[in-house]
N, C-alpha and C. Protein backbone atom coordinates (compact mmCIF):
# COMPACT_ATOMS: atom_id res chain seq x y z
N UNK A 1 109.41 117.87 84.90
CA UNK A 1 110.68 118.11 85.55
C UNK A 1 111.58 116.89 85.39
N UNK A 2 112.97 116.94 85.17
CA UNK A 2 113.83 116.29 85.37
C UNK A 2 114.03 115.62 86.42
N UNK A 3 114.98 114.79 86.48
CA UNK A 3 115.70 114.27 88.10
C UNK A 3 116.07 115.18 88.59
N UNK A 4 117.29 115.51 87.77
CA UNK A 4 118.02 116.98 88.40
C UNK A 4 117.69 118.17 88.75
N UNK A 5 116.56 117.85 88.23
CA UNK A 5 115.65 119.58 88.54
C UNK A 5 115.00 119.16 89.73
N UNK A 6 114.75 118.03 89.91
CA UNK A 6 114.02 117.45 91.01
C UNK A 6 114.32 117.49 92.01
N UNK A 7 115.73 117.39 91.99
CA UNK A 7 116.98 116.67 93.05
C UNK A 7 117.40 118.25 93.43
N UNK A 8 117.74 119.38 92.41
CA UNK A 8 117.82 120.67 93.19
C UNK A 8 116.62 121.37 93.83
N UNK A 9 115.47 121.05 93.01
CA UNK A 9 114.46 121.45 94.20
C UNK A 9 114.56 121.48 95.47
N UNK A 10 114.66 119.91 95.58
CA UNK A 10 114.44 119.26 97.30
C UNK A 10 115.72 120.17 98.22
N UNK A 11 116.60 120.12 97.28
CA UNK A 11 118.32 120.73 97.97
C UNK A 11 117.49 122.34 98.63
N UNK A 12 117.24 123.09 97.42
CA UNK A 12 116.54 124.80 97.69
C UNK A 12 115.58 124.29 99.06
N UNK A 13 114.43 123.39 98.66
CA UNK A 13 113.71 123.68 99.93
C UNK A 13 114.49 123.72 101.07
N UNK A 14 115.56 122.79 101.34
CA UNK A 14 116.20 122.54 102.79
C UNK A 14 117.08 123.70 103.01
N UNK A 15 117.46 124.39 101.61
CA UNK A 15 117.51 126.23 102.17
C UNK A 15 117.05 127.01 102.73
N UNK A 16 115.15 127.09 101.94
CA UNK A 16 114.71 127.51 102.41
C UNK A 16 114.19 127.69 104.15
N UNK A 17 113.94 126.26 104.59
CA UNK A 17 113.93 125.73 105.66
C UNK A 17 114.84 126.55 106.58
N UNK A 18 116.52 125.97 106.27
CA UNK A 18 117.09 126.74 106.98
C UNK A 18 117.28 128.03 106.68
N UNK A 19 116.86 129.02 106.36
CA UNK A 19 116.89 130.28 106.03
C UNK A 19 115.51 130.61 106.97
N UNK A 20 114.63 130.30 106.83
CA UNK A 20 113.44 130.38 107.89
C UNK A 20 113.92 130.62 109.23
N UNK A 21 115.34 129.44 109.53
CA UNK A 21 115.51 128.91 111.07
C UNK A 21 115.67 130.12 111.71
N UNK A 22 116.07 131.05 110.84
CA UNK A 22 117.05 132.36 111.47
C UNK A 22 116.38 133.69 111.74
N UNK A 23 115.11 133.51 110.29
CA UNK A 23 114.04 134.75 110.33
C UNK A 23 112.97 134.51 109.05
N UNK A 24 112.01 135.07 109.80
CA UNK A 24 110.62 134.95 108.98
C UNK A 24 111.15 136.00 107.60
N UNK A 25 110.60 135.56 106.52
CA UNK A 25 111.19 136.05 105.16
C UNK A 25 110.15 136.23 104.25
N UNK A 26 110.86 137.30 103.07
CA UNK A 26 109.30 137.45 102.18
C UNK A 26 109.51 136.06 100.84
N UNK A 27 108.51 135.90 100.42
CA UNK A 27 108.34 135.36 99.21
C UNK A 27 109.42 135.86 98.39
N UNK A 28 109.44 137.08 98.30
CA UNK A 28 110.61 137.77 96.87
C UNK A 28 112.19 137.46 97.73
N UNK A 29 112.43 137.53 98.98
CA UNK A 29 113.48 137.52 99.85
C UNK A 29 114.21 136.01 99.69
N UNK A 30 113.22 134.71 99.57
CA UNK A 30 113.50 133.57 99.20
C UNK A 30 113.58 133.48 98.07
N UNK A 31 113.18 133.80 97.00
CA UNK A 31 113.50 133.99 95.43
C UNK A 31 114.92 134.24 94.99
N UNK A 32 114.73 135.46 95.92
CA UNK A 32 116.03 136.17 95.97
C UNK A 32 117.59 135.41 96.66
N UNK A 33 117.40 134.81 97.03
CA UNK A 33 118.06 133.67 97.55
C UNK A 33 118.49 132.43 97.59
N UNK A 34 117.54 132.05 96.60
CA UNK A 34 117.25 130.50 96.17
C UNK A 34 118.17 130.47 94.55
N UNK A 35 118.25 129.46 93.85
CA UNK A 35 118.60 129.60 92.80
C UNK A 35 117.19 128.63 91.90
N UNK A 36 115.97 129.28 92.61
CA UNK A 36 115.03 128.56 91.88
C UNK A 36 114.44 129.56 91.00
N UNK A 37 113.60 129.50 90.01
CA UNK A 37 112.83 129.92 88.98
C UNK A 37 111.87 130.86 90.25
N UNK A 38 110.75 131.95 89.83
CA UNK A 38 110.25 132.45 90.82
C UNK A 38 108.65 131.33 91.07
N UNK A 39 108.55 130.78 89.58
CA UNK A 39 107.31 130.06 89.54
C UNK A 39 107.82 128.81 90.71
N UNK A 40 108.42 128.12 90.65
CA UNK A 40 109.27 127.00 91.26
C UNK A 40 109.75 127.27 92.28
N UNK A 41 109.79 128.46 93.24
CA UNK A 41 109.90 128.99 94.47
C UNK A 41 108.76 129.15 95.24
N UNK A 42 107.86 129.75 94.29
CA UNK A 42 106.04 130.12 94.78
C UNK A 42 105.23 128.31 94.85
N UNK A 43 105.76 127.33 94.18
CA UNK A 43 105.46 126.06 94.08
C UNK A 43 105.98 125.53 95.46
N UNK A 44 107.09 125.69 95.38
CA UNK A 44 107.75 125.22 96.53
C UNK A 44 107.15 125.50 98.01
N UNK A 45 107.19 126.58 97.90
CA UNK A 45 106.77 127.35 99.31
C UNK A 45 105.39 126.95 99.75
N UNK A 46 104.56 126.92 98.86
CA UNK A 46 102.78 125.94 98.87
C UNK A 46 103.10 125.01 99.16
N UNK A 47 104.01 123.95 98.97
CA UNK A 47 104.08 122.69 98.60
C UNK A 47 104.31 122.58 100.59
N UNK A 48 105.75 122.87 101.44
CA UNK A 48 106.02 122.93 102.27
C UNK A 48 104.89 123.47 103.29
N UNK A 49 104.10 125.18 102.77
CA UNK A 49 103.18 125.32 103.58
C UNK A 49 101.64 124.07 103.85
N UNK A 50 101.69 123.72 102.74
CA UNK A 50 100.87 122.57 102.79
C UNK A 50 100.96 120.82 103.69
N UNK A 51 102.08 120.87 103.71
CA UNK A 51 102.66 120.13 104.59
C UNK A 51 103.05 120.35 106.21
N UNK A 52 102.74 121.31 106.50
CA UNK A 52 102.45 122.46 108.14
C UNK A 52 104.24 122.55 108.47
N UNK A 53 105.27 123.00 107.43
CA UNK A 53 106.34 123.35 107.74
C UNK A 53 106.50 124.49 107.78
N UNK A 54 105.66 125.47 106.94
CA UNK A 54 106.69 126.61 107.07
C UNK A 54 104.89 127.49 106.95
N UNK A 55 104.26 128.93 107.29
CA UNK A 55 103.19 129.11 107.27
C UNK A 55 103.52 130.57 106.37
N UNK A 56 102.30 131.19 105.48
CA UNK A 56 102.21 132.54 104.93
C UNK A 56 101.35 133.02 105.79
N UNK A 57 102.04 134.52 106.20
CA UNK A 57 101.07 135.35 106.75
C UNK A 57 100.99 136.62 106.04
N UNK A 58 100.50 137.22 105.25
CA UNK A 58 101.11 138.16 104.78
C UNK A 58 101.33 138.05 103.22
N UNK A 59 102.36 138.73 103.51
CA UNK A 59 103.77 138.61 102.72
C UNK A 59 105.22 137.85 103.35
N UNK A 60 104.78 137.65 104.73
CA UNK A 60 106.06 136.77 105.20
C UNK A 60 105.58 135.27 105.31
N UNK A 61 106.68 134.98 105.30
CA UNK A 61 106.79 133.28 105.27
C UNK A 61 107.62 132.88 106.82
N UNK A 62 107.21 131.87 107.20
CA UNK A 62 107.87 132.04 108.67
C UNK A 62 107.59 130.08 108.84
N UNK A 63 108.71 129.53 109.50
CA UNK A 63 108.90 128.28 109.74
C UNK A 63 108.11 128.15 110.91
N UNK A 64 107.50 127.21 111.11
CA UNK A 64 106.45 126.32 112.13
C UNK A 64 107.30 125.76 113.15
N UNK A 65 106.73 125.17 113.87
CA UNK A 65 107.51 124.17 114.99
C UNK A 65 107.51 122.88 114.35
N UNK A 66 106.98 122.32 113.97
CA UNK A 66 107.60 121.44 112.93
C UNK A 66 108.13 121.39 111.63
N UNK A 67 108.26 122.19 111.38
CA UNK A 67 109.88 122.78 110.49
C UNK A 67 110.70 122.94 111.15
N UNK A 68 110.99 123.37 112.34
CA UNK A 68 111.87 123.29 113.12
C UNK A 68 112.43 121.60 113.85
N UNK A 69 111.22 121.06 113.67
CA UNK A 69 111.57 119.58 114.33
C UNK A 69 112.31 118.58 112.67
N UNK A 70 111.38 119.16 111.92
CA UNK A 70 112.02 118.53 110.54
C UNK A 70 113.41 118.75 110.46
N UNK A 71 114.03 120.30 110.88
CA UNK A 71 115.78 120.32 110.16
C UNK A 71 116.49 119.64 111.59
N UNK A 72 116.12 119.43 112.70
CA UNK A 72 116.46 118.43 113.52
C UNK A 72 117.02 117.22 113.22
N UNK A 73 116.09 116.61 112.57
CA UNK A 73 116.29 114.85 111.71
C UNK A 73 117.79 114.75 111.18
């Protein structure tokens, strides 16, 4: 990856994030939304769930309480 690819990543996640704030969402729903690749969305979304921000249940994706304390900062 590039910088710039790097640098829009991080931008999409803090979409994603706030897109969470509002309602639990599917995998394809954030795809659909993001201007990321679908591989690079499904990366993303591991990457954050792995970090206890945002959790999969399902097929939905739904922000944690600390994802919620993260878009606070």
């Amino acid at each position: 990856m590039e910088r710039g690819e790097i640098m829009n990543a991080l931008e999409e996640a803090d979409r994603i994030l706030e897109m969470l704030a509002s309602r639990e969402m599917s995998e394809e729903e954030i795809y659909e939304n993001t201007a990321l690749s679908r591989e690079t969305a499904q990366i993303l979304i591991e990457f954050l769930a792995s970090v206890g921000l945002v959790t999969k249940e399902g097929v939905c994706i739904k922000l944690t309480d600390s994802g919620r304390k993260f878009l606070e900062l």
